[in-house]
Protein backbone atom coordinates (compact mmCIF):
# COMPACT_ATOMS: atom_id res chain seq x y z
CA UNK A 1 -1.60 1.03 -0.30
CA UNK A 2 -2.30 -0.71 -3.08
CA UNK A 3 -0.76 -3.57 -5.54
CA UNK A 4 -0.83 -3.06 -9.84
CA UNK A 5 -1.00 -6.54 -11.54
CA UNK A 6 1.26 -6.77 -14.48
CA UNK A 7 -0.05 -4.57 -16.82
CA UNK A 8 -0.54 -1.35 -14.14
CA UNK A 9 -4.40 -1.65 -13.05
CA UNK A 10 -3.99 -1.22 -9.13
CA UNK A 11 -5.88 -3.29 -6.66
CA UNK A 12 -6.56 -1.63 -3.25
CA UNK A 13 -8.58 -3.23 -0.19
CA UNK A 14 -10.71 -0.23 0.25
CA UNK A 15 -13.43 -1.06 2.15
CA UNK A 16 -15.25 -3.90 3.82
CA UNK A 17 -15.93 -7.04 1.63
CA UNK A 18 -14.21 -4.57 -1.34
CA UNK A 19 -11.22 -4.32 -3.45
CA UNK A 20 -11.12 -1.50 -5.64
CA UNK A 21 -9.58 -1.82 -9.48
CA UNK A 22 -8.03 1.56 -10.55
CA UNK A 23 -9.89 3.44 -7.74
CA UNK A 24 -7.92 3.90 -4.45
CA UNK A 25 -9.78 4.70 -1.47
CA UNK A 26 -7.40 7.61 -0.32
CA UNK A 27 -6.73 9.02 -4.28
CA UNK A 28 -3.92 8.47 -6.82
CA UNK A 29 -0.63 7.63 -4.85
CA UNK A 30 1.88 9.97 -4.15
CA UNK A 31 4.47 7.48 -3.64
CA UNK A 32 5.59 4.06 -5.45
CA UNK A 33 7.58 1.36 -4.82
CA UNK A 34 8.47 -0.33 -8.27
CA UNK A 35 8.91 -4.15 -7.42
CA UNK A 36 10.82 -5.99 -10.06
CA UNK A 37 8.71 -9.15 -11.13
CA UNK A 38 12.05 -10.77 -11.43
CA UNK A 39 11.98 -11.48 -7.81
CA UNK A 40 8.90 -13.58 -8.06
CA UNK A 41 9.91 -16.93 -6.95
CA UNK A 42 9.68 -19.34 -10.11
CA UNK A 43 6.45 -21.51 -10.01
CA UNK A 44 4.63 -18.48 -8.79
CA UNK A 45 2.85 -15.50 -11.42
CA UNK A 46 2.29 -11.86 -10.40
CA UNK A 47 -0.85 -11.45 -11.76
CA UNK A 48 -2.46 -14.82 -10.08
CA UNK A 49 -1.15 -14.03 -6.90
CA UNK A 50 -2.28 -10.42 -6.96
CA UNK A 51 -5.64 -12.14 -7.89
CA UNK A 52 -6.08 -14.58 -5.29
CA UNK A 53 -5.12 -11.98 -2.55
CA UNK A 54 -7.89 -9.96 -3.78
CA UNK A 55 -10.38 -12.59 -4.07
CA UNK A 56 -9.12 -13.78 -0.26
CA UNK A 57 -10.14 -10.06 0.56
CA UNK A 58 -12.87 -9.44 -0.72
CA UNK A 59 -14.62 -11.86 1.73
CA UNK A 60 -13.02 -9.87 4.70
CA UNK A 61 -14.34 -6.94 6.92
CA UNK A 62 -11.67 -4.09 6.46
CA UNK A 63 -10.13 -3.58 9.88
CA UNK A 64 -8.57 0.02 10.04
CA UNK A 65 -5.47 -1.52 12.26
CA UNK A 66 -5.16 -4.72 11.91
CA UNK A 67 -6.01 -6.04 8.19
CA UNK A 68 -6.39 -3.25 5.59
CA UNK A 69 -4.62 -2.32 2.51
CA UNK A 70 -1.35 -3.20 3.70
CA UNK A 71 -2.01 -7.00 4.48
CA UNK A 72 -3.57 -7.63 0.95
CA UNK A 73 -0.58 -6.35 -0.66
CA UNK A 74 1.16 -8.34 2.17
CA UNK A 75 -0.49 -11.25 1.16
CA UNK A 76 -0.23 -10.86 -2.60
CA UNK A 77 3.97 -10.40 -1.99
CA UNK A 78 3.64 -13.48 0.17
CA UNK A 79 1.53 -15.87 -2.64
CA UNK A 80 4.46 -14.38 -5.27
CA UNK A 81 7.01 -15.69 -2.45
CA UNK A 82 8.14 -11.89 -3.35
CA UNK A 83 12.31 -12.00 -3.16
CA UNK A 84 12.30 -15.60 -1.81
CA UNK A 85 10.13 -14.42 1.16
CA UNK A 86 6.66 -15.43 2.69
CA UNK A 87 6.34 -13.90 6.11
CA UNK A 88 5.20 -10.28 4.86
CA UNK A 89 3.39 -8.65 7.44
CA UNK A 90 1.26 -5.40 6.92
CA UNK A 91 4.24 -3.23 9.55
CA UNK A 92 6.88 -5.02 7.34
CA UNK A 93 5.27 -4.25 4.24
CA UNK A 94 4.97 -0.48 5.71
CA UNK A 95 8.55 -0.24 6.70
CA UNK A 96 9.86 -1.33 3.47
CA UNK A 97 7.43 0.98 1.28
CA UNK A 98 8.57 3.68 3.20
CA UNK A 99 12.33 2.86 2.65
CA UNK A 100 11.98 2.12 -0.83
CA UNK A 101 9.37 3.98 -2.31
CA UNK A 102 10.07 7.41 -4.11
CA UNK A 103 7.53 10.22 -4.43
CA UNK A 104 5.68 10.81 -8.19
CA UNK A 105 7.06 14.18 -7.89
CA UNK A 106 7.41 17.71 -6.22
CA UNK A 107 3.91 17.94 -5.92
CA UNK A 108 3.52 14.97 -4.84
CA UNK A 109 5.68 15.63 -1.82
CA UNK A 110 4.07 18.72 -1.04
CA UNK A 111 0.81 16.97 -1.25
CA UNK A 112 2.20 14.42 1.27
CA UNK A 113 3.54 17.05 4.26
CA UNK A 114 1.44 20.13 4.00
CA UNK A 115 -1.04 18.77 6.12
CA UNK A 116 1.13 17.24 8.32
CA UNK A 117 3.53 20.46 8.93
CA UNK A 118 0.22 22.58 9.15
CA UNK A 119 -1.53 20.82 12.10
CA UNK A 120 2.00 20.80 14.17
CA UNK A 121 2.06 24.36 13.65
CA UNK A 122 -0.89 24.76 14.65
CA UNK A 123 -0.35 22.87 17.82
CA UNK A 124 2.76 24.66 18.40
CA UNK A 125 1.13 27.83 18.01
CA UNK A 126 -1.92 26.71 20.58
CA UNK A 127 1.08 25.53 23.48
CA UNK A 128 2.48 28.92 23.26
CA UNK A 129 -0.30 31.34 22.86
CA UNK A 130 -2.20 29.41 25.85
């Protein structure tokens, strides 16, 4: 998961002590949320906030479950008081990507389950065969 400042260049805590510009860990997304910089709370700028959340992170050791990608986007949102709200949390910020966000396109999608429908069928097919 990563963050775009306000003129699209993505920021993604990829790695320990590193956040990436342009160059996300896992590829090019397959799904987007498109946050409206309208719901920036006034006094606070996209870009700076999305700036200081990757400075803050790129001190930190990247933590696979419990502070990765998700809580620096968490924490940018929070610095931008994103729709009037600072308690972001990297499972809130999951939950709402995945209710808002919208794949790039067909192959996108494809891209996305493939795997996932693969290894149950495999799985499926081990259970029944032994």
């Amino acid at each position: 998961m990563g963050i775009c400042t306000a003129n699209g260049v993505v920021r993604d805590f990829a790695g320990p002590y590193y956040v990436s510009q342009d160059d996300m860990a896992f590829g090019w997304p397959t799904k987007y949320w498109q946050l409206s910089p309208h719901l920036v709370s006034s006094g606070h700028h996209w870009d700076d906030s999305v700036k200081q959340a990757s400075d803050e992170y790129m001190t930190r050791m990247h933590k696979l479950c419990c502070d990765n990608c998700h809580s620096h986007v968490s924490m940018a949102l929070n610095l931008m008081r994103y729709n009037g709200k600072s308690n972001y949390n990297m499972v809130s910020t999951f939950f709402l990507f995945t209710i808002h966000s919208k794949y790039i396109g067909l192959w996108s999608f494809l891209k996305t389950w493939i795997p996932f429908v693969v290894f149950i069928l495999i799985i499926i097919l081990l259970i029944v065969f032994l």
